[in-house]
N, C-alpha and C. Protein backbone atom coordinates (compact mmCIF):
# COMPACT_ATOMS: atom_id res chain seq x y z
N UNK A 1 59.29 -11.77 32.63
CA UNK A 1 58.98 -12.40 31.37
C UNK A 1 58.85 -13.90 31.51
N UNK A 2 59.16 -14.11 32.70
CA UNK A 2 59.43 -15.79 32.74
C UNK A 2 57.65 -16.15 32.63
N UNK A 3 56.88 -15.65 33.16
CA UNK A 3 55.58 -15.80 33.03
C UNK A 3 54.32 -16.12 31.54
N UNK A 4 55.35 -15.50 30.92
CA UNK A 4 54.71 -15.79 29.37
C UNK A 4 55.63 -16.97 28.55
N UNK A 5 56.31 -17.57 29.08
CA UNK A 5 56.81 -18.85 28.13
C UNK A 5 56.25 -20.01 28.55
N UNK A 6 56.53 -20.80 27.46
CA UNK A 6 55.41 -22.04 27.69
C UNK A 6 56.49 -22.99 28.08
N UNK A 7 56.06 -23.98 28.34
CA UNK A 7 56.55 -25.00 28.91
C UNK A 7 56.53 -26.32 27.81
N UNK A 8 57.11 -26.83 27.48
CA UNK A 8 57.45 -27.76 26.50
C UNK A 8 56.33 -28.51 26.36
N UNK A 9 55.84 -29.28 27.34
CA UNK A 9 54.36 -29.44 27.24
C UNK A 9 53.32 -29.17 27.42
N UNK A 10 53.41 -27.92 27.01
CA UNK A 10 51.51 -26.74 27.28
C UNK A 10 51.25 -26.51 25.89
N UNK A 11 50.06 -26.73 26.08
CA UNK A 11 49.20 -26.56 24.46
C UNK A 11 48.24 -25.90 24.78
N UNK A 12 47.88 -24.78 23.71
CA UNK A 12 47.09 -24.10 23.76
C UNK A 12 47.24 -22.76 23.18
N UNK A 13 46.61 -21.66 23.92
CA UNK A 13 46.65 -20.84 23.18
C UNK A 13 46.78 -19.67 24.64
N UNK A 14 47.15 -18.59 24.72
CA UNK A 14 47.53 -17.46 26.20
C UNK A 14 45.97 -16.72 25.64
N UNK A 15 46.06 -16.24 27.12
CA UNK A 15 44.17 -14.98 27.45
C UNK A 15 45.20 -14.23 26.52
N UNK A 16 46.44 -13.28 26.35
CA UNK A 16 46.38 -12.25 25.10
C UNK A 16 46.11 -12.95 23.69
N UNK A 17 46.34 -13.79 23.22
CA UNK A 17 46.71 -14.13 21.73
C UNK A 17 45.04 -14.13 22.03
N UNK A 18 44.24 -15.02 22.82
CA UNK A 18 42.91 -14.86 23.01
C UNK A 18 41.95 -13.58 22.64
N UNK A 19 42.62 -12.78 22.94
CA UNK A 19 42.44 -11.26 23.30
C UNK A 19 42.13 -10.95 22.22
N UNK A 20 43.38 -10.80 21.64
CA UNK A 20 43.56 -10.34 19.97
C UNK A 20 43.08 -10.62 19.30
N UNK A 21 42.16 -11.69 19.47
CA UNK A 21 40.80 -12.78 18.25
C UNK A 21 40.01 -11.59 18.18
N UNK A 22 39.65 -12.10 19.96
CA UNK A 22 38.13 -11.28 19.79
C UNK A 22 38.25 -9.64 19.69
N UNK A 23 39.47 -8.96 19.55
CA UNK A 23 39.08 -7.44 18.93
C UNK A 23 39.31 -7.30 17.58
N UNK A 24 39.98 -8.26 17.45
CA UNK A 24 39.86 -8.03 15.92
C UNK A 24 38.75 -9.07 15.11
N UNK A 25 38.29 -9.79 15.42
CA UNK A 25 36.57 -10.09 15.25
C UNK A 25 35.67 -8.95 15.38
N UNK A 26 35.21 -8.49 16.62
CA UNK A 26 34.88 -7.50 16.96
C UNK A 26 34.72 -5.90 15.88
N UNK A 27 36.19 -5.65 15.18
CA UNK A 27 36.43 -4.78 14.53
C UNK A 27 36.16 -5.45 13.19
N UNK A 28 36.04 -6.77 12.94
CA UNK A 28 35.29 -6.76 11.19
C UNK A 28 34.08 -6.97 11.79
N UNK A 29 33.75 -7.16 12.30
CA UNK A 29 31.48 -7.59 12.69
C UNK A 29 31.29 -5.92 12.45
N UNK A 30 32.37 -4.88 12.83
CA UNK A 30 31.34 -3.40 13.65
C UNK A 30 31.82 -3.21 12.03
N UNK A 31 32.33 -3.47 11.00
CA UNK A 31 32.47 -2.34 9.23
C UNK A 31 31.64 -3.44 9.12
N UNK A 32 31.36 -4.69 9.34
CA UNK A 32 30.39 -5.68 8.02
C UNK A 32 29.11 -5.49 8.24
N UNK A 33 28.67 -5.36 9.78
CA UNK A 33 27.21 -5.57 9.95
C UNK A 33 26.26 -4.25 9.37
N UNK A 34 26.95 -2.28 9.60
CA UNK A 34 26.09 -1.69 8.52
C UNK A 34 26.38 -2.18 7.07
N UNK A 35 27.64 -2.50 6.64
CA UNK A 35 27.23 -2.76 5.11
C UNK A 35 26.46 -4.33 4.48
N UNK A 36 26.05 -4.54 5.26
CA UNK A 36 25.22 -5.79 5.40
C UNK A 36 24.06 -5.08 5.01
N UNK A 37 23.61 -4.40 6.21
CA UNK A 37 22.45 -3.33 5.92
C UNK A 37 22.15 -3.11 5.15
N UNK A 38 22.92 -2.33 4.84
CA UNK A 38 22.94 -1.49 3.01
C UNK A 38 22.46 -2.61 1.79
N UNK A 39 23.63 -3.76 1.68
CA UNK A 39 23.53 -4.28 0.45
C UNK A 39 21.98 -4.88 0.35
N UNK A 40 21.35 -5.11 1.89
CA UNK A 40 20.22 -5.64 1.82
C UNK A 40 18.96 -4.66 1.44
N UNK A 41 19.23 -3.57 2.05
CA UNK A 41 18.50 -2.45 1.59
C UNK A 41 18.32 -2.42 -0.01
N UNK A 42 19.70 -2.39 -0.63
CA UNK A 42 19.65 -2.13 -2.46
C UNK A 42 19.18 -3.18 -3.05
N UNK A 43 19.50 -4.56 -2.18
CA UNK A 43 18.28 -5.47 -3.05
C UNK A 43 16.85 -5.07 -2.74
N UNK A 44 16.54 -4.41 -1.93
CA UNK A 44 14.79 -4.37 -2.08
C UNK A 44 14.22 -3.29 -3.11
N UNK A 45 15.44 -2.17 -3.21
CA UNK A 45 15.61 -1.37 -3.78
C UNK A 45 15.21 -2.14 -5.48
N UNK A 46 15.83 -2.83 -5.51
CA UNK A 46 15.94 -3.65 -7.07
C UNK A 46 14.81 -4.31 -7.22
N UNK A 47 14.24 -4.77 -6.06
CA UNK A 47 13.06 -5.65 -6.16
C UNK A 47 12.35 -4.80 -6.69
N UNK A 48 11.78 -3.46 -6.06
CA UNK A 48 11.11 -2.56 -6.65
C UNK A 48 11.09 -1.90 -7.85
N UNK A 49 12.67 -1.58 -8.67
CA UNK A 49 12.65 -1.53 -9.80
C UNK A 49 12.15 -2.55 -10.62
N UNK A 50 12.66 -3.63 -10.24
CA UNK A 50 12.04 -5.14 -11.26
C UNK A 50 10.42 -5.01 -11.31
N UNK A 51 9.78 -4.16 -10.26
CA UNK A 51 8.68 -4.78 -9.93
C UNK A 51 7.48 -3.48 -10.76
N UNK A 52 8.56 -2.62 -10.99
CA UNK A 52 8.02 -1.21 -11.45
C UNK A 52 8.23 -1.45 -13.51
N UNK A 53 8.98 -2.15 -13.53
CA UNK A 53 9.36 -2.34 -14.72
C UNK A 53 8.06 -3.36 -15.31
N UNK A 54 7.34 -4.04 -14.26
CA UNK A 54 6.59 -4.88 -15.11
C UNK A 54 5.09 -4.11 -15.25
N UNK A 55 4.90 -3.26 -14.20
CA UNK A 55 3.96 -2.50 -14.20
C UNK A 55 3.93 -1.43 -15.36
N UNK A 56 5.42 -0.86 -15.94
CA UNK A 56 5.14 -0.65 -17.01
C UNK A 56 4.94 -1.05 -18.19
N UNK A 57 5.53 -2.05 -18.45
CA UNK A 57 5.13 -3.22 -19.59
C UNK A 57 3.44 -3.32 -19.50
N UNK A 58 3.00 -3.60 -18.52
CA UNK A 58 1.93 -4.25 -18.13
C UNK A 58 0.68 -2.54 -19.17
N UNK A 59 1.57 -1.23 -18.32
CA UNK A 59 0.62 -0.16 -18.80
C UNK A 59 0.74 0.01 -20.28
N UNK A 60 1.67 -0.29 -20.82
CA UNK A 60 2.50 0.41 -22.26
C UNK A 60 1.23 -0.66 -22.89
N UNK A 61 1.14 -2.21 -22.65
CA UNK A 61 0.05 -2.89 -23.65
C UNK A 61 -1.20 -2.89 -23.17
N UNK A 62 -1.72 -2.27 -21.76
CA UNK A 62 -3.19 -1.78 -21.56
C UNK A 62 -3.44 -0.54 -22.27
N UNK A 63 -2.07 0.25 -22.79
CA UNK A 63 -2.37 1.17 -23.47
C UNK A 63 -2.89 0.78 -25.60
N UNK A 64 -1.79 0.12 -25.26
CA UNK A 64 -2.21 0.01 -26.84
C UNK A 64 -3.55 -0.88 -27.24
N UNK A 65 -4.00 -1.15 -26.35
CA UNK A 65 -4.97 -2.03 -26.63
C UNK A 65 -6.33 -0.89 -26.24
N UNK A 66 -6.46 -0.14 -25.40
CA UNK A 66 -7.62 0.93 -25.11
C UNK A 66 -7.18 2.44 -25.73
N UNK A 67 -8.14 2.75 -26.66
CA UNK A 67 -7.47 3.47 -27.41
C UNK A 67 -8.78 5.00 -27.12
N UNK A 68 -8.43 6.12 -27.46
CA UNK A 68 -9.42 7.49 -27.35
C UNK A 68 -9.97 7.13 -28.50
N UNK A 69 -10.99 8.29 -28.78
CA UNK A 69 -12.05 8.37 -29.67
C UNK A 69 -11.04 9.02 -30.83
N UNK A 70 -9.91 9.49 -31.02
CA UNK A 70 -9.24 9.89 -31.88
C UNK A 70 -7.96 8.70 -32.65
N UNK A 71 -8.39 7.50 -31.92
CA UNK A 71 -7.17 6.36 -32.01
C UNK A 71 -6.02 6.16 -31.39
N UNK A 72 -5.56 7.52 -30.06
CA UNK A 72 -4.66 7.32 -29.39
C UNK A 72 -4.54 6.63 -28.61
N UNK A 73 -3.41 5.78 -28.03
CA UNK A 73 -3.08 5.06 -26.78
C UNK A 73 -3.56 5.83 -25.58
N UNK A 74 -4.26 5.50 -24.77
CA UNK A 74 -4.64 5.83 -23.50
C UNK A 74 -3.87 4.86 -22.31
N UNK A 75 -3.32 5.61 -21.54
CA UNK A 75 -2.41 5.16 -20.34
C UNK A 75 -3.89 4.70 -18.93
N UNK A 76 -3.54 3.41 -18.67
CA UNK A 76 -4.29 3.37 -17.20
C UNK A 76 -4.52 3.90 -16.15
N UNK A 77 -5.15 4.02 -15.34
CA UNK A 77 -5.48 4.57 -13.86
C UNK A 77 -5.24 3.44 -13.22
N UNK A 78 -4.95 2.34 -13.55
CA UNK A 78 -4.23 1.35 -12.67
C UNK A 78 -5.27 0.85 -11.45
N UNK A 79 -6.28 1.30 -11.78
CA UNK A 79 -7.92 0.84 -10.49
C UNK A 79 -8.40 -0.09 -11.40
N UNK A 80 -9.28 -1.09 -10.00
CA UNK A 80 -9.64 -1.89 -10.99
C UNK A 80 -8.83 -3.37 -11.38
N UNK A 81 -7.70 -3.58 -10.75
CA UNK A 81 -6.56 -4.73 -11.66
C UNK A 81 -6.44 -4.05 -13.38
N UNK A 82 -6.49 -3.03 -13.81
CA UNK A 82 -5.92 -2.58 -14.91
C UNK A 82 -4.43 -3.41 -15.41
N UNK A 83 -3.92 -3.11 -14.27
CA UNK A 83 -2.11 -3.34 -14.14
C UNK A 83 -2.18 -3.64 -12.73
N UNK A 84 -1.16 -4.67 -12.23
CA UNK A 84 -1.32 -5.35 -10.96
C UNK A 84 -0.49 -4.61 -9.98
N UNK A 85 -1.48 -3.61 -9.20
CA UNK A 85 -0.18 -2.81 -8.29
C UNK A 85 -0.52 -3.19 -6.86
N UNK A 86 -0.56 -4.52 -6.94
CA UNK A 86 -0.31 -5.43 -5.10
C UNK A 86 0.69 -4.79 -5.06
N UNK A 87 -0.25 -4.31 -3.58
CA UNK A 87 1.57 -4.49 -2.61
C UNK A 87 2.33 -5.69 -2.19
N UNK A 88 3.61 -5.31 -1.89
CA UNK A 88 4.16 -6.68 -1.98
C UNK A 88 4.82 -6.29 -0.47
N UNK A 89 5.76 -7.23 0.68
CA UNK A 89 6.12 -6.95 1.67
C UNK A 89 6.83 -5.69 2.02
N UNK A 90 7.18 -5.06 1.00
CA UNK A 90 8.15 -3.66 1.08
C UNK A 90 7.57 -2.74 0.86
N UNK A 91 7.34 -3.01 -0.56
CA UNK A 91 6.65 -1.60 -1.30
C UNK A 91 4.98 -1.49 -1.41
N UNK A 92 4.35 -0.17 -1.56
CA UNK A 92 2.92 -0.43 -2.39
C UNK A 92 3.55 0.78 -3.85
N UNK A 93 2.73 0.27 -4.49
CA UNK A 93 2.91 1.32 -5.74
C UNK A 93 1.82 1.68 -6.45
N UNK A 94 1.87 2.48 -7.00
CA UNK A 94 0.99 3.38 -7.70
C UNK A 94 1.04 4.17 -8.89
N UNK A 95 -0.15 4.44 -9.98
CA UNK A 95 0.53 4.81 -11.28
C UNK A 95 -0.34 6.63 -11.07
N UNK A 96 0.90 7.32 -11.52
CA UNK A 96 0.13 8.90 -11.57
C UNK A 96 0.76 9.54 -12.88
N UNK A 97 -0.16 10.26 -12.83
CA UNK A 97 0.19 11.22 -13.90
C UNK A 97 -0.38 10.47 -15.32
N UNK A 98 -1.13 9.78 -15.25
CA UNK A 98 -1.89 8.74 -16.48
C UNK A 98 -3.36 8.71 -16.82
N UNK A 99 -3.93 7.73 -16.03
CA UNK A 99 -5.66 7.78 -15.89
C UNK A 99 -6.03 8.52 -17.19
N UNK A 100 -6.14 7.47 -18.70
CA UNK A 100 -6.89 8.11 -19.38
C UNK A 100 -6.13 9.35 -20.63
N UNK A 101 -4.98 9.37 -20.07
CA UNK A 101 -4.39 10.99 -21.53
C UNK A 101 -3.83 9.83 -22.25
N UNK A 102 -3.55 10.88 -22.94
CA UNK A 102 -2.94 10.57 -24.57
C UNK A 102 -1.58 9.74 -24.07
N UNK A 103 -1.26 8.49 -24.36
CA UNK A 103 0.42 8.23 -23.96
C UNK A 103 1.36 8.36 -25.13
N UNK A 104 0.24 9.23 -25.98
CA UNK A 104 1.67 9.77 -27.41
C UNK A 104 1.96 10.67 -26.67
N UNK A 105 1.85 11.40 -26.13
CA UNK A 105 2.24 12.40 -25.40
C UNK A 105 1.99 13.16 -23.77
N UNK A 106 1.91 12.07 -23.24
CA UNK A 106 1.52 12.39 -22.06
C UNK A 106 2.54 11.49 -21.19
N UNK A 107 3.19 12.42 -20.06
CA UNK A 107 4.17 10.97 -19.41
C UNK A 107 3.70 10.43 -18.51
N UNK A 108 3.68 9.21 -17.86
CA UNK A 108 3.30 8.52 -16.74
C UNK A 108 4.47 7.94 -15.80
N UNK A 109 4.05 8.20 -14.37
CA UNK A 109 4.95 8.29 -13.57
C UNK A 109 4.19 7.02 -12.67
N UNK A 110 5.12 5.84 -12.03
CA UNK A 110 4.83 4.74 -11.52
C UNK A 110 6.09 4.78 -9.80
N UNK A 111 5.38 4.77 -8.72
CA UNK A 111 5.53 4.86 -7.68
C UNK A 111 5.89 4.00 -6.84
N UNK A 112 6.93 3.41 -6.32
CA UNK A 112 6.96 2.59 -5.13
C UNK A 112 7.07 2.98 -3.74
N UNK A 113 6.59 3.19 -2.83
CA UNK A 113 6.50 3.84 -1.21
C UNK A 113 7.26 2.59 -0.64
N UNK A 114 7.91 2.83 0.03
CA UNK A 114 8.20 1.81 1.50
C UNK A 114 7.09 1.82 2.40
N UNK A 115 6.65 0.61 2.44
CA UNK A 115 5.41 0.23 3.90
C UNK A 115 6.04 0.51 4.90
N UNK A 116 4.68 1.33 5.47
CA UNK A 116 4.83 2.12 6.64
C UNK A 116 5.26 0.78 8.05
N UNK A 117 6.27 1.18 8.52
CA UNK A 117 6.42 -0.14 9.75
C UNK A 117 7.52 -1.26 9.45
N UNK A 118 7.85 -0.78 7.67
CA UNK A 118 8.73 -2.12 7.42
C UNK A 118 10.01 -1.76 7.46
N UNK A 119 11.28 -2.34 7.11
CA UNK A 119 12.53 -1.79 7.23
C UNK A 119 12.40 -0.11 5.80
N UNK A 120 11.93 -0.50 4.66
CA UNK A 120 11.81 0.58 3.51
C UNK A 120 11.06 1.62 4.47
N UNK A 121 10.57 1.69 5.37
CA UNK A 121 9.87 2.99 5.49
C UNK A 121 10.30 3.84 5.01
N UNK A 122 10.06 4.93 4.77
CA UNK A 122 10.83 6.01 4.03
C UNK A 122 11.36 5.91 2.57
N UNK A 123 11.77 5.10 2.10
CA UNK A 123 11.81 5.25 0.74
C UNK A 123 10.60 4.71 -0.33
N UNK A 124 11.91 5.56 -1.20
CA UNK A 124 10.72 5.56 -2.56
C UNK A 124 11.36 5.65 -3.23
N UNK A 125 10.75 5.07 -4.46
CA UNK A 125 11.44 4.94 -6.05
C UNK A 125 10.26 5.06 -7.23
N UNK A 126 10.60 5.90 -7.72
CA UNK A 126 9.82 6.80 -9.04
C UNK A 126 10.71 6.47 -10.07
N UNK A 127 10.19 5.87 -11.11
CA UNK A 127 10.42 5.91 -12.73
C UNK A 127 9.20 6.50 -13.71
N UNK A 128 9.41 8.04 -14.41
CA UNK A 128 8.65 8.37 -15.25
C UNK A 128 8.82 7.82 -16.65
N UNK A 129 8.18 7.78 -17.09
CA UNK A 129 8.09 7.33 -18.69
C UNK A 129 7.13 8.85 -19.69
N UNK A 130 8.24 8.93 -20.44
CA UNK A 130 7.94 10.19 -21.62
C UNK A 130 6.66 10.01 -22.21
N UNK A 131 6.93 9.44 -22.48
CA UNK A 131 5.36 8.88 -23.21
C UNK A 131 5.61 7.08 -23.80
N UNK A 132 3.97 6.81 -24.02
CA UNK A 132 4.52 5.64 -24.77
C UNK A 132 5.85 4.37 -25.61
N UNK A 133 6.27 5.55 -26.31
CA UNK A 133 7.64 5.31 -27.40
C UNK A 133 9.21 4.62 -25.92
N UNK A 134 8.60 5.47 -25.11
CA UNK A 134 10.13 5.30 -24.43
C UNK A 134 9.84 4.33 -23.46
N UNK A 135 11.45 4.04 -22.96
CA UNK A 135 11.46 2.84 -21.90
C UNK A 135 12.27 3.43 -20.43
N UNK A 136 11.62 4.89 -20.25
CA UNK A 136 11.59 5.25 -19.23
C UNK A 136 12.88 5.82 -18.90
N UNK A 137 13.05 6.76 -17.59
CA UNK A 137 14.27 7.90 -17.05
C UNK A 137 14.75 6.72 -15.63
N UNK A 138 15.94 6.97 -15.54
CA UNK A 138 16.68 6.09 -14.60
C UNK A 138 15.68 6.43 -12.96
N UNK A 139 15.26 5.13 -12.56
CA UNK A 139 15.01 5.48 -11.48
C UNK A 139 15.70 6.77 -10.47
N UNK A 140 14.10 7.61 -9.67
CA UNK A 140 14.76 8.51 -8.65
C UNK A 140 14.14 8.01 -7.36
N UNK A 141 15.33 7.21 -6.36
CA UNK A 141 15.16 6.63 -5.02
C UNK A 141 15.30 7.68 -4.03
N UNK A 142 14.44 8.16 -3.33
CA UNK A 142 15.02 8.80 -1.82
C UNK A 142 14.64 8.18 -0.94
N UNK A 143 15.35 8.28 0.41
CA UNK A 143 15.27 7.92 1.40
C UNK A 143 16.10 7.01 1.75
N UNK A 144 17.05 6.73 1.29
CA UNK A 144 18.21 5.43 1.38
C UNK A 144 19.45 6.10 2.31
């Protein structure tokens, strides 16, 4: 034991106490760096909701403004710049289930894909809307 006491004038720090930094560094980097991942993942996740939310705003008053031969709201096909569905670095999106019906009664479903090659590959996030009147069903994300 005589080997591990210090000497009245040694400063510093011993290779164990050393030791003990770096595994227990080591052991918060290996739980923080996937949930790093993650939280970064759910913000893009959000980006896409934010980004799906304006695309419906955007359809709900291209609707009320183009109306059928009977006076109903007609929902976009989103071709054209109708409603602005740039892709943006993550997502592309897309409007289905619309092009033209009735949005008193017809629901429209608005799409975000993960770009192929980017970290989102694989996911997606879908918000349908009932028709017109409503402000849509809680996003459904897979691939996370």
């Amino acid at each position: 034991m005589k080997h591990f006491r210090r000497k009245p004038n040694q400063k510093g720090f011993t290779m164990i106490e050393l030791m003990v930094v770096v595994v227990i560094v080591g052991i918060l980097a290996a739980i923080a760096i996937p949930l790093y991942g993650k939280y970064v993942k759910n913000a893009r996740v959000t980006e896409c909701t934010g980004r799906i939310g304006e695309v419906i705003t955007a359809a709900k008053a291209w609707a009320q403004e183009n109306q059928d031969a009977s006076g109903n709201p007609t929902w976009p096909s989103g071709a054209g710049g109708v409603v602005d569905l740039t892709a943006t670095e993550n997502f592309t999106y897309a409007i289905t289930a619309g092009g033209g019906a009735n949005a008193n009664t017809t629901a429209m479903s608005i799409t975000g894909t993960g770009v192929s090659g980017s970290k989102m590959d694989g996911v997606g996030v879908v918000i349908t809307i009932a028709d017109i009147n409503s402000s849509g069903a809680a996003p459904v994300v897979t691939g996370l």
